[in-house]
N, C-alpha and C. Protein backbone atom coordinates (compact mmCIF):
# COMPACT_ATOMS: atom_id res chain seq x y z
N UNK A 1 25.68 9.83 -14.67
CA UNK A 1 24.49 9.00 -14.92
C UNK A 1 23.48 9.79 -15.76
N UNK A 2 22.90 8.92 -16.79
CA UNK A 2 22.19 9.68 -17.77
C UNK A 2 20.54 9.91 -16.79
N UNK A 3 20.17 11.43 -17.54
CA UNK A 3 18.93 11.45 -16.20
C UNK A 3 17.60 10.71 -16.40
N UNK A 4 17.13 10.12 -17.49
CA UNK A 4 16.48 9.04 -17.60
C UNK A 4 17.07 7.94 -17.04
N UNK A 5 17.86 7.12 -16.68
CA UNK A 5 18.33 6.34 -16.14
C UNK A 5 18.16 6.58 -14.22
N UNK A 6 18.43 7.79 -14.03
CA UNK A 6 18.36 8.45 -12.62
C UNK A 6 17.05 8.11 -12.43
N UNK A 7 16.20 8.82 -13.20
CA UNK A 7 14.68 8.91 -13.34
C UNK A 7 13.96 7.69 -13.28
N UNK A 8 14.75 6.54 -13.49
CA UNK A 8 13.73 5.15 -13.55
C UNK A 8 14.13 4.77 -12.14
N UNK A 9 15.53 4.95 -12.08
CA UNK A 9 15.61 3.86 -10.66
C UNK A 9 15.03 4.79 -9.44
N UNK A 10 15.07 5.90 -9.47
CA UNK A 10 14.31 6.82 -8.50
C UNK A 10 12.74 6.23 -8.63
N UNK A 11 11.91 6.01 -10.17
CA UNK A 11 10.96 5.70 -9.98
C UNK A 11 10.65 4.13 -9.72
N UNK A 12 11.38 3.40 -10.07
CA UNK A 12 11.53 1.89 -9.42
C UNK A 12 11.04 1.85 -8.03
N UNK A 13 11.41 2.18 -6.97
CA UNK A 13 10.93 1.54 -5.72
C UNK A 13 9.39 2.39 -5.24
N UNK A 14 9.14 3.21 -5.98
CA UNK A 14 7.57 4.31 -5.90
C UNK A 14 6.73 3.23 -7.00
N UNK A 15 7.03 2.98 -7.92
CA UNK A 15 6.15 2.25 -8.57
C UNK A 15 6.08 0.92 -8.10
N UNK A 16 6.45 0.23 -7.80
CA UNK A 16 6.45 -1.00 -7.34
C UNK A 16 5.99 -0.84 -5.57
N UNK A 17 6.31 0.20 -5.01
CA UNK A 17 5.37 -0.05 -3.67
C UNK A 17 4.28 -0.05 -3.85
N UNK A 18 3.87 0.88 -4.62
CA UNK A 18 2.21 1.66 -4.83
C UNK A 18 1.55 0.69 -5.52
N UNK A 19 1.93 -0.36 -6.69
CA UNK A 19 1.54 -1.31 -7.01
C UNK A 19 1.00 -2.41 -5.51
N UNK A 20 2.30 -2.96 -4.88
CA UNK A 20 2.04 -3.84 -4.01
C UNK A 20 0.74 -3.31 -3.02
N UNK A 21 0.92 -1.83 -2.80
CA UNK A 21 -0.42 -1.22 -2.21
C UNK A 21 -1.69 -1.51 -2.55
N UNK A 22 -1.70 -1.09 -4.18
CA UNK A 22 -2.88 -1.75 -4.93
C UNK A 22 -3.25 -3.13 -4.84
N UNK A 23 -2.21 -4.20 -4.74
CA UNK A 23 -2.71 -5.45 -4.80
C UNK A 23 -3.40 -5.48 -3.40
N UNK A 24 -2.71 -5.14 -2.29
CA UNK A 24 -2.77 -4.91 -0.66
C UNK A 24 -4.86 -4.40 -0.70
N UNK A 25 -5.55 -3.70 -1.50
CA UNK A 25 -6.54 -2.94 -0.82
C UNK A 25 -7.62 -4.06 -2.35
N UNK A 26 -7.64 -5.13 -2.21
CA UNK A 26 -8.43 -6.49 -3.36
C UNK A 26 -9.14 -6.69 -1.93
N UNK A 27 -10.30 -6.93 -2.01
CA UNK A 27 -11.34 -8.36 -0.95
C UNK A 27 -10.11 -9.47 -1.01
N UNK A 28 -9.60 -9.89 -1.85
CA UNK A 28 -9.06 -11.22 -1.97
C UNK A 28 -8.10 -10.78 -1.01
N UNK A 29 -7.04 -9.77 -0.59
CA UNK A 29 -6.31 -9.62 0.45
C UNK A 29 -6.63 -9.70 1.92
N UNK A 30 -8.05 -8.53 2.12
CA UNK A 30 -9.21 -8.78 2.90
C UNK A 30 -9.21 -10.19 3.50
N UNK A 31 -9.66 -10.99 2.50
CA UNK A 31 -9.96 -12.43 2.59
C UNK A 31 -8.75 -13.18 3.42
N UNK A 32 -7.47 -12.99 2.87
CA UNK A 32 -6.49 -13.58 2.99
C UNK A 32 -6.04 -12.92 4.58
N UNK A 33 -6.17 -11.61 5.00
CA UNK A 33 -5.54 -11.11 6.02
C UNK A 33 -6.63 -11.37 7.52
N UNK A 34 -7.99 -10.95 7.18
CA UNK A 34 -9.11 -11.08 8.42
C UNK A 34 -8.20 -12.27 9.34
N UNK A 35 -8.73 -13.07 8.66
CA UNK A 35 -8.55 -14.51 9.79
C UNK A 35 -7.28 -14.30 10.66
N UNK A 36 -6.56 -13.56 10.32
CA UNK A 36 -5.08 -13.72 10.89
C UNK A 36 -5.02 -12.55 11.96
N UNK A 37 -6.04 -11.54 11.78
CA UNK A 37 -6.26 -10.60 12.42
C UNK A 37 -7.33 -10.59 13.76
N UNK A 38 -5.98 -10.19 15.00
CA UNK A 38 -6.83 -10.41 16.66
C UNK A 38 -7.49 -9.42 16.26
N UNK A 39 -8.96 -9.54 16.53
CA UNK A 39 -10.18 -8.68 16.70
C UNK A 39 -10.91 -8.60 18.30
N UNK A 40 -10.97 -7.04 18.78
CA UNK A 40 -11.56 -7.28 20.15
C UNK A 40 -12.71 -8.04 20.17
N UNK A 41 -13.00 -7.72 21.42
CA UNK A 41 -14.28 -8.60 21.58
C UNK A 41 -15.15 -7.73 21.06
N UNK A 42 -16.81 -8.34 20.29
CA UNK A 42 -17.52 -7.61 20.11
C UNK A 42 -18.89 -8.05 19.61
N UNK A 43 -19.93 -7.47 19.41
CA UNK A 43 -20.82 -8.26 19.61
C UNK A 43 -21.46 -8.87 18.35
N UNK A 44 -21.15 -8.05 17.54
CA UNK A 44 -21.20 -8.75 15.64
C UNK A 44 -19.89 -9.68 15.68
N UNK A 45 -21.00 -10.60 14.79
CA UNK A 45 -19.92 -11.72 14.46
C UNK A 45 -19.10 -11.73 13.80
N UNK A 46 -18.00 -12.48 13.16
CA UNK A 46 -17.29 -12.30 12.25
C UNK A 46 -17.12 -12.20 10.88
N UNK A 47 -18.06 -12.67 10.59
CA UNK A 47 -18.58 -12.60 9.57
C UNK A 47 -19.29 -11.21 8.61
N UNK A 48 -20.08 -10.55 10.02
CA UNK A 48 -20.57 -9.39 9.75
C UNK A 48 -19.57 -8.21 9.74
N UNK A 49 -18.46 -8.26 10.19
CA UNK A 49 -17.28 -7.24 10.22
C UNK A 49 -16.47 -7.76 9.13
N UNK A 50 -16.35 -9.04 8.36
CA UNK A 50 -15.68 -9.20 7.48
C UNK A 50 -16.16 -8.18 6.39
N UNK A 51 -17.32 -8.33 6.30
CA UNK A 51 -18.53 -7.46 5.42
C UNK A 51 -18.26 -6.37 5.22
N UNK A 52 -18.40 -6.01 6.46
CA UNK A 52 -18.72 -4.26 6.71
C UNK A 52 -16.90 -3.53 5.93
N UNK A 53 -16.19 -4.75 6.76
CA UNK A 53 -14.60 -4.29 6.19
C UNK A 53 -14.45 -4.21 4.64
N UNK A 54 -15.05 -5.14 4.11
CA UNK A 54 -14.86 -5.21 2.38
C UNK A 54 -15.87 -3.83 2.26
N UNK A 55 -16.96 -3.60 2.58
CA UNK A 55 -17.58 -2.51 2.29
C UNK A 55 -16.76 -1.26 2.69
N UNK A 56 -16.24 -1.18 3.26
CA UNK A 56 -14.99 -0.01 3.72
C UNK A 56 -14.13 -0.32 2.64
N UNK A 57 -13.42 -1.25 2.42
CA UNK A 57 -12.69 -1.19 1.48
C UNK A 57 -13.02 -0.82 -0.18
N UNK A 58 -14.42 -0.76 -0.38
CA UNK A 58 -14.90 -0.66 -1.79
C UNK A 58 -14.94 1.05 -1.80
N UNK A 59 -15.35 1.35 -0.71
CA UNK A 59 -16.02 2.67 -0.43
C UNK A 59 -14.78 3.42 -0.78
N UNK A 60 -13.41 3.66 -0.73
CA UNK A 60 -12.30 3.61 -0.94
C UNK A 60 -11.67 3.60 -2.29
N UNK A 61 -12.97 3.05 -3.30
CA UNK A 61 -11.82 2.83 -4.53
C UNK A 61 -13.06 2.79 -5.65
N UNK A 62 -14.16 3.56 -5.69
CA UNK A 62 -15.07 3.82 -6.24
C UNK A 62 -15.84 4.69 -5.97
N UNK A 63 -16.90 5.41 -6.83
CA UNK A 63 -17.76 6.84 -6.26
C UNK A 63 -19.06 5.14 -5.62
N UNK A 64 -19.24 4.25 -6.42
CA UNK A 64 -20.22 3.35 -6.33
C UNK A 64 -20.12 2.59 -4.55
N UNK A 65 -19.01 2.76 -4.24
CA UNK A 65 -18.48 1.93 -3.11
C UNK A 65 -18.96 3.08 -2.55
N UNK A 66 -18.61 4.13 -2.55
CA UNK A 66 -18.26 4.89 -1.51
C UNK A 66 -20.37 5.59 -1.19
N UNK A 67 -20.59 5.33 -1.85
CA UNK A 67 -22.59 5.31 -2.17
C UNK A 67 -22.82 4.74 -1.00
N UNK A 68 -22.70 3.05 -1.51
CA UNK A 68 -22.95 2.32 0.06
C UNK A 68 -22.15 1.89 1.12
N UNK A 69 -21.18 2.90 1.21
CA UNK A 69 -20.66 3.33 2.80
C UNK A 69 -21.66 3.90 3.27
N UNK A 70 -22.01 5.08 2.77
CA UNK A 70 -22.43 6.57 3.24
C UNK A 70 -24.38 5.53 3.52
N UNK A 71 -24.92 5.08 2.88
CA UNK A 71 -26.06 4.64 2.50
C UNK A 71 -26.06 3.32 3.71
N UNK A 72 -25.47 2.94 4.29
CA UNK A 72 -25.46 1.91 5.27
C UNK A 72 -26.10 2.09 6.27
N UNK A 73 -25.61 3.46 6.72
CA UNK A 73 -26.13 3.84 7.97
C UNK A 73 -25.15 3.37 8.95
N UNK A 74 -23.86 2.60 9.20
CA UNK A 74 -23.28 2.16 9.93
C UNK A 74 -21.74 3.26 10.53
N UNK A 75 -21.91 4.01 9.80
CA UNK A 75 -20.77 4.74 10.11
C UNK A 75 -21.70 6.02 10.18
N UNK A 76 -20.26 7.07 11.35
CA UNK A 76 -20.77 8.36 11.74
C UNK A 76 -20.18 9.44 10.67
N UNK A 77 -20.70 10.52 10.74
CA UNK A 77 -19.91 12.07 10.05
C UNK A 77 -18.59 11.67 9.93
N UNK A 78 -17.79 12.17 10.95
CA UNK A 78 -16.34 12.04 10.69
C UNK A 78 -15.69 10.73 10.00
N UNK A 79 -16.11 9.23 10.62
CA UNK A 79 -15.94 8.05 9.60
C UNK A 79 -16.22 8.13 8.29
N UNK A 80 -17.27 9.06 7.71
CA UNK A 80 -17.05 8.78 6.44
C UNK A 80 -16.80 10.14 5.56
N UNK A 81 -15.96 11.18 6.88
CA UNK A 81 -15.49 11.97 6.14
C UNK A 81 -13.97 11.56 6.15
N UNK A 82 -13.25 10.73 6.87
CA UNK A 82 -12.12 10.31 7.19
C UNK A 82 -11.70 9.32 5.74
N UNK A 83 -13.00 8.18 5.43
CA UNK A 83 -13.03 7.72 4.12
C UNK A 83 -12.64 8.32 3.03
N UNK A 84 -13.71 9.36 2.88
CA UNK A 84 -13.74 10.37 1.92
C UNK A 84 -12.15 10.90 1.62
N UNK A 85 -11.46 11.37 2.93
CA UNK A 85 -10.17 12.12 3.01
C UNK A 85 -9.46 10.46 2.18
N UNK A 86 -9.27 9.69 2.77
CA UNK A 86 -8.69 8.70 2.03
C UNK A 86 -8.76 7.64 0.69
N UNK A 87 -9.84 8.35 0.11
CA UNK A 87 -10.61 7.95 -1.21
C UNK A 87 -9.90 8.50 -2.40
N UNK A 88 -9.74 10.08 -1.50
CA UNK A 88 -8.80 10.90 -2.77
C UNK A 88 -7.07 10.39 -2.62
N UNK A 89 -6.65 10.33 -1.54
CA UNK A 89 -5.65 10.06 -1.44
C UNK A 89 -5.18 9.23 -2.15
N UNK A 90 -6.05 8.03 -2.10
CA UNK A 90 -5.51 6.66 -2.92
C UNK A 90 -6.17 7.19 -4.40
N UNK A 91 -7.11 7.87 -4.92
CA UNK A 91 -7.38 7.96 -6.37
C UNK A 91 -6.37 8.76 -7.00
N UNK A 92 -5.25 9.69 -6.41
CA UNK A 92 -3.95 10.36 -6.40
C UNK A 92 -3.14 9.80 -6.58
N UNK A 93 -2.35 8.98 -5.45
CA UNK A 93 -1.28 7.79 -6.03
C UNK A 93 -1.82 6.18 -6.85
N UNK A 94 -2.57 6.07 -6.75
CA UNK A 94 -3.25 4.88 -8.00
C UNK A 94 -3.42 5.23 -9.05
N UNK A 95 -3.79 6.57 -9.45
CA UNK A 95 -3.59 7.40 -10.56
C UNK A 95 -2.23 7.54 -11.11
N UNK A 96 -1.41 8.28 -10.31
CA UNK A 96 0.04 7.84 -10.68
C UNK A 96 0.31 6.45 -10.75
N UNK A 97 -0.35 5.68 -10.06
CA UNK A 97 0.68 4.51 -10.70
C UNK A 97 0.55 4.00 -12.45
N UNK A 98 -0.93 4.25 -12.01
CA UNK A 98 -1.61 3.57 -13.60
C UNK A 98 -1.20 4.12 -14.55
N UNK A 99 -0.52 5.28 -14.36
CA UNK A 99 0.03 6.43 -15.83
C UNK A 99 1.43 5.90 -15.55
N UNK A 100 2.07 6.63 -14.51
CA UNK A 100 3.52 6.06 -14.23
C UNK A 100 4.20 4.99 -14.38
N UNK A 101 3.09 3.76 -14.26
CA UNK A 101 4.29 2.69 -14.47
C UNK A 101 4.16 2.30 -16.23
N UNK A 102 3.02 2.32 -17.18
CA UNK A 102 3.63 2.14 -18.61
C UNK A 102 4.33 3.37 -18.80
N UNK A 103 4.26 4.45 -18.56
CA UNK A 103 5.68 5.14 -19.07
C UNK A 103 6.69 4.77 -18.48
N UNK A 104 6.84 4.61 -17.11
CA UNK A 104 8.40 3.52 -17.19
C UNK A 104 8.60 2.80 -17.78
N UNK A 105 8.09 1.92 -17.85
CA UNK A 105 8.46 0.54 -18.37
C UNK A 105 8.67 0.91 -19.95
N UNK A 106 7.76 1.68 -20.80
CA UNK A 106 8.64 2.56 -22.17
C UNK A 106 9.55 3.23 -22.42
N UNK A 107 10.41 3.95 -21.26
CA UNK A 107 11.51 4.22 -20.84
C UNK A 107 12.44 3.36 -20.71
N UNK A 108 12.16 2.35 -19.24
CA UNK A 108 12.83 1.40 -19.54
C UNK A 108 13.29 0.56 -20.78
N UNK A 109 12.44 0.34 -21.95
CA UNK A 109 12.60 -0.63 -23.13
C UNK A 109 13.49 0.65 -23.93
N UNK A 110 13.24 1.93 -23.81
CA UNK A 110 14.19 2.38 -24.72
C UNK A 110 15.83 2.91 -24.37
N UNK A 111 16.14 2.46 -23.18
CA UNK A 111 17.58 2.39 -22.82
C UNK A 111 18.00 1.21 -23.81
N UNK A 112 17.86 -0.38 -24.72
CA UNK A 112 18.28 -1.10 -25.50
C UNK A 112 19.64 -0.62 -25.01
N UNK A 113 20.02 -1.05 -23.50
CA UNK A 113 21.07 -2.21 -23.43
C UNK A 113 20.89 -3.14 -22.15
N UNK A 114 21.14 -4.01 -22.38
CA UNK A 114 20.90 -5.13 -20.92
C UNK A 114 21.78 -4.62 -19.59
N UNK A 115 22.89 -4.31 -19.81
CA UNK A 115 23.63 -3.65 -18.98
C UNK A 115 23.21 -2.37 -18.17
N UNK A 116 22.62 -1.94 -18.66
CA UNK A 116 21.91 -0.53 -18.38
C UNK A 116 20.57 -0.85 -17.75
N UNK A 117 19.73 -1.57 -18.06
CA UNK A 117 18.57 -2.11 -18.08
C UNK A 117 19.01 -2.53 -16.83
N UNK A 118 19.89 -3.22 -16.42
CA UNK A 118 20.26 -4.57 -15.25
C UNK A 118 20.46 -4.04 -14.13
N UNK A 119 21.60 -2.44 -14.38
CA UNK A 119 21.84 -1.50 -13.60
C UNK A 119 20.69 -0.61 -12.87
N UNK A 120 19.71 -0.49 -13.66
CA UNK A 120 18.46 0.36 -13.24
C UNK A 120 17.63 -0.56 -12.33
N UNK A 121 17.51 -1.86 -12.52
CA UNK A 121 16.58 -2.73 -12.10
C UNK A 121 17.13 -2.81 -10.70
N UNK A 122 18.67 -3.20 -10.88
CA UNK A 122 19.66 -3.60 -9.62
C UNK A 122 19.55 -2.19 -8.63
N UNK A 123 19.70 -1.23 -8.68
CA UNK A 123 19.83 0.17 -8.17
C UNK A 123 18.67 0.33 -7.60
N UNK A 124 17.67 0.75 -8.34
CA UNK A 124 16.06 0.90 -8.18
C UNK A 124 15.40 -0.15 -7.06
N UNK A 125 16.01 -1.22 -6.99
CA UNK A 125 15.47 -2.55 -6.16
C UNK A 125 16.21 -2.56 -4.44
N UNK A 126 17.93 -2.12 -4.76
CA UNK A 126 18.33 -1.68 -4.13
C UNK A 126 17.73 -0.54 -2.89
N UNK A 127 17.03 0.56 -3.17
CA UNK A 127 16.59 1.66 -2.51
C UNK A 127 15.08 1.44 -2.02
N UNK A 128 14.76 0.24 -2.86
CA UNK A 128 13.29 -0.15 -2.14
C UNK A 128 13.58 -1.51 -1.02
N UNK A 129 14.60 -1.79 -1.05
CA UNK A 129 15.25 -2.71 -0.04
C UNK A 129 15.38 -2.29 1.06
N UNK A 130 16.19 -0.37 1.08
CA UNK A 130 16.47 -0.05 2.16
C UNK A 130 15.31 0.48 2.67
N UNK A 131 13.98 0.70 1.69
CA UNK A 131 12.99 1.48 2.29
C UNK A 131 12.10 0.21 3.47
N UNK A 132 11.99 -0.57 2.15
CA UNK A 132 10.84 -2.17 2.78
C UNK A 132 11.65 -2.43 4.32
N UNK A 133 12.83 -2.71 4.12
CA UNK A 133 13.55 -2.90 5.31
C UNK A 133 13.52 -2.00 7.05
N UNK A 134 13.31 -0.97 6.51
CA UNK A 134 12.85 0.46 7.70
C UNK A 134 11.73 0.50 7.93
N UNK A 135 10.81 0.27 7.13
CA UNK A 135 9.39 -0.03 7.30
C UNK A 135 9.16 -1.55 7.82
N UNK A 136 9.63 -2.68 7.56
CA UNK A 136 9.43 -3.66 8.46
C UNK A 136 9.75 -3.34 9.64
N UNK A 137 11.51 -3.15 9.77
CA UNK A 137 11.56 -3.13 11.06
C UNK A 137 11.07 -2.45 11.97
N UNK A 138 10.65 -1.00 11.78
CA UNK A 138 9.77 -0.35 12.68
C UNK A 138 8.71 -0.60 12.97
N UNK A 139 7.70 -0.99 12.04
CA UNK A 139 6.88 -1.89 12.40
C UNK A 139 6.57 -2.90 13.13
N UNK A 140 8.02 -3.27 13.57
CA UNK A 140 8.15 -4.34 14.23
C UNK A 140 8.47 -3.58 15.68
N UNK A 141 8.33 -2.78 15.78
CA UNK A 141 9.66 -2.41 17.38
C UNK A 141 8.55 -0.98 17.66
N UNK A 142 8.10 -0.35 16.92
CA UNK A 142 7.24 0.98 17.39
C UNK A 142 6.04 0.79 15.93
N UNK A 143 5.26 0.50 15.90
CA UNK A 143 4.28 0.62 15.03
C UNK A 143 3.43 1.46 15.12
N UNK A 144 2.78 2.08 16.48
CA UNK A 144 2.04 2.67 16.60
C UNK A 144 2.34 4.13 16.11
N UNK A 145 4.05 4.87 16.21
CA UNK A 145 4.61 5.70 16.10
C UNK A 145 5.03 6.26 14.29
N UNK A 146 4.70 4.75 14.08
CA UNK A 146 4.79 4.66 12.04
C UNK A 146 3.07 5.01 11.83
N UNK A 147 2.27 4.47 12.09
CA UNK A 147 0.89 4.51 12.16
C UNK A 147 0.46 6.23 12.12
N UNK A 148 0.80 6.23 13.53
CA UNK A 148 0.49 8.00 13.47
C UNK A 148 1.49 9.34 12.80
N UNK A 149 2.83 8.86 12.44
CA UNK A 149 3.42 9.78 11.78
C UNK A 149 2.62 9.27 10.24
N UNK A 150 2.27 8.28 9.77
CA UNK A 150 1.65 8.67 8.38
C UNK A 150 0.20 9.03 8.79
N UNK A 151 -0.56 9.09 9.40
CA UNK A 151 -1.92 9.68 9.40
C UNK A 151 -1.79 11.05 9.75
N UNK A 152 -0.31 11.78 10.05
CA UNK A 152 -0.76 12.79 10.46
C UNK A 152 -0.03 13.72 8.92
N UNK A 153 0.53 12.96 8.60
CA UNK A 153 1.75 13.48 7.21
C UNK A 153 0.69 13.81 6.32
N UNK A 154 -0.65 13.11 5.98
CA UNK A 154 -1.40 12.81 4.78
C UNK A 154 -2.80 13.39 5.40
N UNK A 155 -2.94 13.51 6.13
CA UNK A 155 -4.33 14.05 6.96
C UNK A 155 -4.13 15.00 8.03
N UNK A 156 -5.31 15.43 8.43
CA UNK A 156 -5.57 16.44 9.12
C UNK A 156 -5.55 15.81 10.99
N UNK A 157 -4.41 16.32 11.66
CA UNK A 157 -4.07 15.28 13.16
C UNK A 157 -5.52 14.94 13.14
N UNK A 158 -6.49 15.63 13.49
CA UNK A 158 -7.90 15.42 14.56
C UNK A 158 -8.75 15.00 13.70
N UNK A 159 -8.26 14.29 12.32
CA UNK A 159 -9.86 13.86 11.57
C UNK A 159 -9.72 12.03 11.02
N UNK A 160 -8.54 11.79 11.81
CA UNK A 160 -8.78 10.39 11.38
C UNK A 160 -8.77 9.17 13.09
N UNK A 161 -8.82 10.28 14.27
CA UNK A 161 -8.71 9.31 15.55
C UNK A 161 -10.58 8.74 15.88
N UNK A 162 -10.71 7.70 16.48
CA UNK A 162 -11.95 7.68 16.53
C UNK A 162 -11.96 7.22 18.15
N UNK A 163 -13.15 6.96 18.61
CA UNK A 163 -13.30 6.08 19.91
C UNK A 163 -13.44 4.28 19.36
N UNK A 164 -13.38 3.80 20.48
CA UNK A 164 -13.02 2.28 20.24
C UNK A 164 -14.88 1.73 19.71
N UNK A 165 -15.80 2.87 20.20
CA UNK A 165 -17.14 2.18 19.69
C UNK A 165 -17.45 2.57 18.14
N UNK A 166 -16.69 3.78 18.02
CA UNK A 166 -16.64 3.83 16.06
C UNK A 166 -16.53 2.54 15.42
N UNK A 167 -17.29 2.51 14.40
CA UNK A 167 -17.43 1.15 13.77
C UNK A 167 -15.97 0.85 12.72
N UNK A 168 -15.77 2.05 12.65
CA UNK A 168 -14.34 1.34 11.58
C UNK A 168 -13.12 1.35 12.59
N UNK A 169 -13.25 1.55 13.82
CA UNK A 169 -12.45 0.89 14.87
C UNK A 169 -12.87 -0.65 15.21
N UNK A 170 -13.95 -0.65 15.32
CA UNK A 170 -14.75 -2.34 15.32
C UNK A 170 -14.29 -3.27 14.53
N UNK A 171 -14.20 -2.94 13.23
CA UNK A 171 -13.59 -3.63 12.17
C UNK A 171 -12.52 -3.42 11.24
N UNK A 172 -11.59 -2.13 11.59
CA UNK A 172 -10.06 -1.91 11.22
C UNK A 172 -9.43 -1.61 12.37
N UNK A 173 -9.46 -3.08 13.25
CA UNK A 173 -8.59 -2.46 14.91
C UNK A 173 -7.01 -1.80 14.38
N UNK A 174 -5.93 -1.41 15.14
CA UNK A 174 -4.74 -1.68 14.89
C UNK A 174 -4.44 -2.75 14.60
N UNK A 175 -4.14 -3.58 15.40
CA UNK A 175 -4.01 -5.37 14.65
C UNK A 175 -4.27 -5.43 13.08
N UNK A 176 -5.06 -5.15 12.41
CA UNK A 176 -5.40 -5.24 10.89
C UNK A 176 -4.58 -4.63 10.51
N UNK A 177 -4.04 -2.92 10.97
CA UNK A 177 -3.55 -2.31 9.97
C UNK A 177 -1.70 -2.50 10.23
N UNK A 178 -1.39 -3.41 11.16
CA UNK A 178 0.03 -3.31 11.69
C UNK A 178 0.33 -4.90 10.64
N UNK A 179 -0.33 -5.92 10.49
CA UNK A 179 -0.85 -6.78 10.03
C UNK A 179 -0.65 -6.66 8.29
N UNK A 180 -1.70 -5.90 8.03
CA UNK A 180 -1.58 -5.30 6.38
C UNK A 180 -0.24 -4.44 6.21
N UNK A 181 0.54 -4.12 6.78
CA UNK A 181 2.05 -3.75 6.84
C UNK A 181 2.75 -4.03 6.56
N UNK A 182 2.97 -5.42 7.53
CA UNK A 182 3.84 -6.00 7.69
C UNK A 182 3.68 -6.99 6.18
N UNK A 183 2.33 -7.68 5.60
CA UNK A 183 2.53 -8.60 4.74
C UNK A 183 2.40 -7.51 3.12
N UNK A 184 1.87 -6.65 3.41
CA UNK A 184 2.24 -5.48 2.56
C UNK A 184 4.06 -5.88 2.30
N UNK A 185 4.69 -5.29 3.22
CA UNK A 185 6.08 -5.06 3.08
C UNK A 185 6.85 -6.32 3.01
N UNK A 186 6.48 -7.54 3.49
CA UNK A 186 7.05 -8.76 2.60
C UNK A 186 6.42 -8.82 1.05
N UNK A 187 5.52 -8.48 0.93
CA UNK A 187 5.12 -8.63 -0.09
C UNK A 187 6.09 -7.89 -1.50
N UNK A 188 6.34 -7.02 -0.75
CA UNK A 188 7.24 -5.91 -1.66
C UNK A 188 8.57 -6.08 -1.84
N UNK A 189 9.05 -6.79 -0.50
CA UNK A 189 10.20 -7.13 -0.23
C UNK A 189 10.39 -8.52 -1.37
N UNK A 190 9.44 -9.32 -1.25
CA UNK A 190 9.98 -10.77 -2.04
C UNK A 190 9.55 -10.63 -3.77
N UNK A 191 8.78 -9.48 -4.26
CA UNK A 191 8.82 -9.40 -5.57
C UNK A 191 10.20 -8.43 -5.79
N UNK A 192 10.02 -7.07 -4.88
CA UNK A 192 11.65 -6.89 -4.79
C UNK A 192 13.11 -7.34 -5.23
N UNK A 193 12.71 -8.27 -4.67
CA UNK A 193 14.39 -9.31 -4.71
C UNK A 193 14.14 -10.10 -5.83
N UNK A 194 13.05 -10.46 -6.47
CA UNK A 194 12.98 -11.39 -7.71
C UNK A 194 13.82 -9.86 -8.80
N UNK A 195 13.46 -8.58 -8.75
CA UNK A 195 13.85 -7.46 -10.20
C UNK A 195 14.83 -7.86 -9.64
N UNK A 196 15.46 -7.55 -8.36
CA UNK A 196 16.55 -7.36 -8.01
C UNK A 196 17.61 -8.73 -8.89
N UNK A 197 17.80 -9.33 -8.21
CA UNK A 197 18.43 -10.65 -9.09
C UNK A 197 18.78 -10.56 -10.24
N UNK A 198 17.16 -10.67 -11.07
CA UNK A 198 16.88 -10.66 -12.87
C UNK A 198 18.39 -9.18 -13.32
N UNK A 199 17.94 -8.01 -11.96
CA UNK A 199 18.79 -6.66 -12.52
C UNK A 199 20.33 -7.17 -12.51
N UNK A 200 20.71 -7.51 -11.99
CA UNK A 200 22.31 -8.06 -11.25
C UNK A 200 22.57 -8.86 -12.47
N UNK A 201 21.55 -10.34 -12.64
CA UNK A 201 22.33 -11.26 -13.89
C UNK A 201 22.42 -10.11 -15.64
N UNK A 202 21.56 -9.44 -15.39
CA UNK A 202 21.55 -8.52 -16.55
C UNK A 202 22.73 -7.82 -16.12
N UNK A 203 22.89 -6.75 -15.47
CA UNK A 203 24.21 -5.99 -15.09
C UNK A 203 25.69 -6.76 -15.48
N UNK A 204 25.55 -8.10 -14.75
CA UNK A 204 26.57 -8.77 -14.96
C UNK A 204 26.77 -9.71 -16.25
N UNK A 205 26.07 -9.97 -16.98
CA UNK A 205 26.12 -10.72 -18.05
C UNK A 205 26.98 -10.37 -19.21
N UNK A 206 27.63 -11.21 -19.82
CA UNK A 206 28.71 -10.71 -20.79
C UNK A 206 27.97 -10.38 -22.52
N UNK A 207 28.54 -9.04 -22.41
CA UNK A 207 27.95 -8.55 -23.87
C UNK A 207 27.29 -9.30 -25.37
């Protein structure tokens, strides 16, 4: 196998998660996921934690967001040093994606053959099948155990646990983030299977 060819379908299922990630952290997802999400009891309404959540979420993906986190007054030290820890994280792989995926995809266009092209798409889609697939299902059967092996892989164990009166426990219970997972990983799964297909009729198509 030629190693540009290796090189795309290896980067196929990394670019296309990290994308679906990106779409995953929009208000409009926010929007779309809250309602669906059991929230304890508590004494702000729903409305006001929808808020505070999009404001967590901005704080996350801008120096401007991350201004009026800190400027709220609603979160403690460690909450918005826990932010902070996850601000860079995502400006790291969103960074890669935004560089990474037009140089794939210019890679991709300069293999000029469909066969090859079909093979990379089919392969590449393949390995994000088996990934989306391990990640649903665990999610489904131990979540809490997926939850804390990535907070502890990417962070420091003791700087991202909070008490249940921390405010970004108030308004990112578990429920939200087992929730954003799971439609995360259909999400990935059903654009997935659309390359996948397109890769196969290309693979298989007569010269």
């Amino acid at each position: 196998m030629k190693p540009i060819k290796a090189l795309l379908i290896f980067l196929f299922p990394v670019l296309l998660t990290l994308l679906c990630v990106r779409l995953s952290f929009t208000e409009a997802f926010v929007d779309f996921l809250y309602p669906r999400v059991v929230l304890p009891p508590d004494p702000m309404p729903y409305e006001q934690r929808l808020n505070i959540a999009k404001l967590g979420l901005r704080s996350v993906l801008s120096d401007k967001g991350m201004e009026d986190f800190k400027n709220s007054g609603l979160f403690n030290y460690r909450e918005i040093k826990h932010m902070e820890d996850v601000k860079r994280l995502l400006g790291f792989f969103f960074g890669f994606l935004y560089i990474g995926l037009p140089v794939w995809f210019l890679l991709f266009l300069s293999l000029r053959n469909l066969k090859e092209m079909g093979k990379v798409l089919f392969f590449g889609a393949l390995l994000l099948e088996l990934f989306a697939l391990f990640v649903f299902f665990v999610s489904l059967t131990n979540y809490e155990w997926l939850f804390v092996a990535f907070h502890n892989l990417f962070f420091d164990p003791y700087s991202w646990r909070f008490r249940d009166e921390d405010m970004l426990l108030r308004v990112y219970p578990m429920d939200f983030w087992y929730k954003a997972t799971i439609y995360t990983t259909l999400m990935v799964f059903s654009i997935n299977l659309v390359f996948q297909i397109i890769g196969l009729f290309l693979w298989k198509s007569k010269p």
